[in-house]
C-alpha atoms as a PDB file:
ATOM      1  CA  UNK A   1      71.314 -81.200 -35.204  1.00  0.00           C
ATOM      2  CA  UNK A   2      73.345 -79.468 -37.852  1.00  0.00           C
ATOM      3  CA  UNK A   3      76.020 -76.993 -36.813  1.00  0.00           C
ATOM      4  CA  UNK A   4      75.098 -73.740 -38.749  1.00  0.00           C
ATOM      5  CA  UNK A   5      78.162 -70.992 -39.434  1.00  0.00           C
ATOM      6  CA  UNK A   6      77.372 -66.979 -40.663  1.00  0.00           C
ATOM      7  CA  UNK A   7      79.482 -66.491 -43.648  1.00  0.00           C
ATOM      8  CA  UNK A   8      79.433 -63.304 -43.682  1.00  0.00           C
ATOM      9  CA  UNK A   9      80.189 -59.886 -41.269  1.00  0.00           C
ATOM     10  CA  UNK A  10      77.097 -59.083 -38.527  1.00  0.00           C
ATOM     11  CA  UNK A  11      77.733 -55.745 -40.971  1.00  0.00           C
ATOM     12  CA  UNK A  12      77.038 -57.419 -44.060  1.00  0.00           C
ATOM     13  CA  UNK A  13      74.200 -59.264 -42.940  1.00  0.00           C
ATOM     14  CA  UNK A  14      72.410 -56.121 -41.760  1.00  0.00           C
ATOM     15  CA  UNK A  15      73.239 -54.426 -45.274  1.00  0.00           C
ATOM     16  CA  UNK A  16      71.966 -57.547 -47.563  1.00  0.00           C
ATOM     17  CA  UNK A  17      68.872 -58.164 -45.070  1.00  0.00           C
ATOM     18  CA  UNK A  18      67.794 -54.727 -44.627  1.00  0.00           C
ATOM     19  CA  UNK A  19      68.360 -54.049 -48.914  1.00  0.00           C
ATOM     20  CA  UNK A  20      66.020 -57.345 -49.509  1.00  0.00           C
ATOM     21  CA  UNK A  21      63.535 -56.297 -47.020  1.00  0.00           C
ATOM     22  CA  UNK A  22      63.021 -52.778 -48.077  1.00  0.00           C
ATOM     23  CA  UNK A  23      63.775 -53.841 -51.803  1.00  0.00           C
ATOM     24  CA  UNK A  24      61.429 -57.003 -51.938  1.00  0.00           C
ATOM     25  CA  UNK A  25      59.427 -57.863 -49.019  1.00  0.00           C
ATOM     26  CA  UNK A  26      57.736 -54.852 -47.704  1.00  0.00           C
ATOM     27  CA  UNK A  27      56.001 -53.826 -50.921  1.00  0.00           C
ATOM     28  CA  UNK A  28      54.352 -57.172 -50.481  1.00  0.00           C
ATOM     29  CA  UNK A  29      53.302 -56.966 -47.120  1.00  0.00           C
ATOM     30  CA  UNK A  30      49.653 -56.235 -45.852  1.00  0.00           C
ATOM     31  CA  UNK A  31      48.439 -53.851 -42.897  1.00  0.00           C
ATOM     32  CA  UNK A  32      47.650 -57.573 -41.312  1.00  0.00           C
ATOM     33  CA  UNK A  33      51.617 -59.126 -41.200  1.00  0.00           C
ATOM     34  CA  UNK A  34      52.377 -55.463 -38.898  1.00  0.00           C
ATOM     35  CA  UNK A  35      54.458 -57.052 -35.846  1.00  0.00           C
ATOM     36  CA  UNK A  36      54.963 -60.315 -36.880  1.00  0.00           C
ATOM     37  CA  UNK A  37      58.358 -61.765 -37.829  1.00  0.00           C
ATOM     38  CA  UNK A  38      60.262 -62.165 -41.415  1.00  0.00           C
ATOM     39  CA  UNK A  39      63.057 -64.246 -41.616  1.00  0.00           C
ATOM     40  CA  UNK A  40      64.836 -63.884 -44.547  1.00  0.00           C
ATOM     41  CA  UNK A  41      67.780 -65.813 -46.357  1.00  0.00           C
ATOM     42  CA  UNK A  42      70.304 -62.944 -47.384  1.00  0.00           C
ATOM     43  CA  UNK A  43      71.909 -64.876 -50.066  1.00  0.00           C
ATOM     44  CA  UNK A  44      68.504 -65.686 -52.398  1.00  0.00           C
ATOM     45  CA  UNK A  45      65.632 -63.696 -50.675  1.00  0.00           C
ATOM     46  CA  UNK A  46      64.030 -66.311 -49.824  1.00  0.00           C
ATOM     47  CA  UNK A  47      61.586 -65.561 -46.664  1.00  0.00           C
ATOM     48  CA  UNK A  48      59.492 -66.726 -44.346  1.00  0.00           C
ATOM     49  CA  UNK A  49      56.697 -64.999 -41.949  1.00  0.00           C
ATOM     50  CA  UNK A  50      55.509 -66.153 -38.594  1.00  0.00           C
ATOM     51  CA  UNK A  51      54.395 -65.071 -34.836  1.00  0.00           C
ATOM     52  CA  UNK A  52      57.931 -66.227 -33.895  1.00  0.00           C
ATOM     53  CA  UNK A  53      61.434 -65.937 -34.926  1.00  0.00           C
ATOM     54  CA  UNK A  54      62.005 -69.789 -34.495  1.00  0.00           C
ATOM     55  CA  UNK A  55      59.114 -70.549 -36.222  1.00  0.00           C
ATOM     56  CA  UNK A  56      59.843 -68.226 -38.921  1.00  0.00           C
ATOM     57  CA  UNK A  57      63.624 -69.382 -39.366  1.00  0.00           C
ATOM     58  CA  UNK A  58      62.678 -73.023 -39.094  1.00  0.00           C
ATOM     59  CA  UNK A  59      60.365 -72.794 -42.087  1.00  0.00           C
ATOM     60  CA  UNK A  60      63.175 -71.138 -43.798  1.00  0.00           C
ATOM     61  CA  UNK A  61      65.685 -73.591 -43.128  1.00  0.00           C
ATOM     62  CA  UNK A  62      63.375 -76.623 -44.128  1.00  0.00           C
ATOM     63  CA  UNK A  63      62.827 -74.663 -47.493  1.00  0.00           C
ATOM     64  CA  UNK A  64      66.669 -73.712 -48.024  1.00  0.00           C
ATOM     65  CA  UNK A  65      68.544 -75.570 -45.122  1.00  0.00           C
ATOM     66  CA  UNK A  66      71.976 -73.561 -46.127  1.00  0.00           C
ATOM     67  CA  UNK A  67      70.149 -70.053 -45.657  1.00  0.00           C
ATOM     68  CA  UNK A  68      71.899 -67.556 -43.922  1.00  0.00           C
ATOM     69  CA  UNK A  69      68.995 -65.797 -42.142  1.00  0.00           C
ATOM     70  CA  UNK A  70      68.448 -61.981 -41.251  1.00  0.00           C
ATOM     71  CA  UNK A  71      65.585 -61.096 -39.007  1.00  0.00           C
ATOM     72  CA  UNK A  72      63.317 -58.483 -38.272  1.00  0.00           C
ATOM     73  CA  UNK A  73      59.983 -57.406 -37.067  1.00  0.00           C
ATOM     74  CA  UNK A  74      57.520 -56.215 -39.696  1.00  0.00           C
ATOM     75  CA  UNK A  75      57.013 -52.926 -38.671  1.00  0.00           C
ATOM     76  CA  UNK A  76      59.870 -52.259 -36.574  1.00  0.00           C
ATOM     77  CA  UNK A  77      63.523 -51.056 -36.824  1.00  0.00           C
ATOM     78  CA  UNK A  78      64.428 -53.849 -34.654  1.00  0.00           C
ATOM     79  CA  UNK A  79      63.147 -57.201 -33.676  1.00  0.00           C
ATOM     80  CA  UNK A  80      63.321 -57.250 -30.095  1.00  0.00           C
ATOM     81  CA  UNK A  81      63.299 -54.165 -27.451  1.00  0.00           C
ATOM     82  CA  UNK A  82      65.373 -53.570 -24.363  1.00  0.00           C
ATOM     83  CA  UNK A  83      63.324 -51.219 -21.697  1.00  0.00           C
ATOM     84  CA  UNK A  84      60.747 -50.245 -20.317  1.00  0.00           C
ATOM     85  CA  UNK A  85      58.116 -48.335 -21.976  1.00  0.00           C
ATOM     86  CA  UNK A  86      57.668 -44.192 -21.831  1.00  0.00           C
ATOM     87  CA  UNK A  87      54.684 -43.404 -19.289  1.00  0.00           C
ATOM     88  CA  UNK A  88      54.191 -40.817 -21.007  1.00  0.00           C
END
């Protein structure tokens, strides 16, 4: 199992991730990938998109297995959600 290390800031990661997403991925995107998950290499732009985070970062690292990986929910300002839902 290899050791993986972020290389850059949890600040910098959101900045480069959420500049490729909005930048290069979502103009690509159909009505169909809505809720599923992009995991996306913030030093080339490489991505990925799956059901799941691990099975969208583990294509990603078989493709580029030095990525650095930013990810999100297509769809959503975050990936995951803490709460429970309005009743309203």
């Amino acid at each position: 199992m290899t050791l993986r290390q972020p290389r850059y800031s949890k600040e910098e990661f959101a900045k480069r991730g959420d500049r490729i997403y909005e930048t290069q991925i979502h103009p690509k995107l159909k009505e169909s990938d809505r809720g599923k998950i992009v995991a996306i290499d913030i030093e080339t732009g490489a991505f990925e998109i799956a059901n799941t985070p691990i099975i969208a970062t583990d294509r990603l690292y078989e493709k580029y297995p030095d990525a650095q990986p930013w990810v999100i929910r297509i769809g959503h300002r975050t990936l995951y959600r803490f709460g429970s839902q309005s009743l309203k």
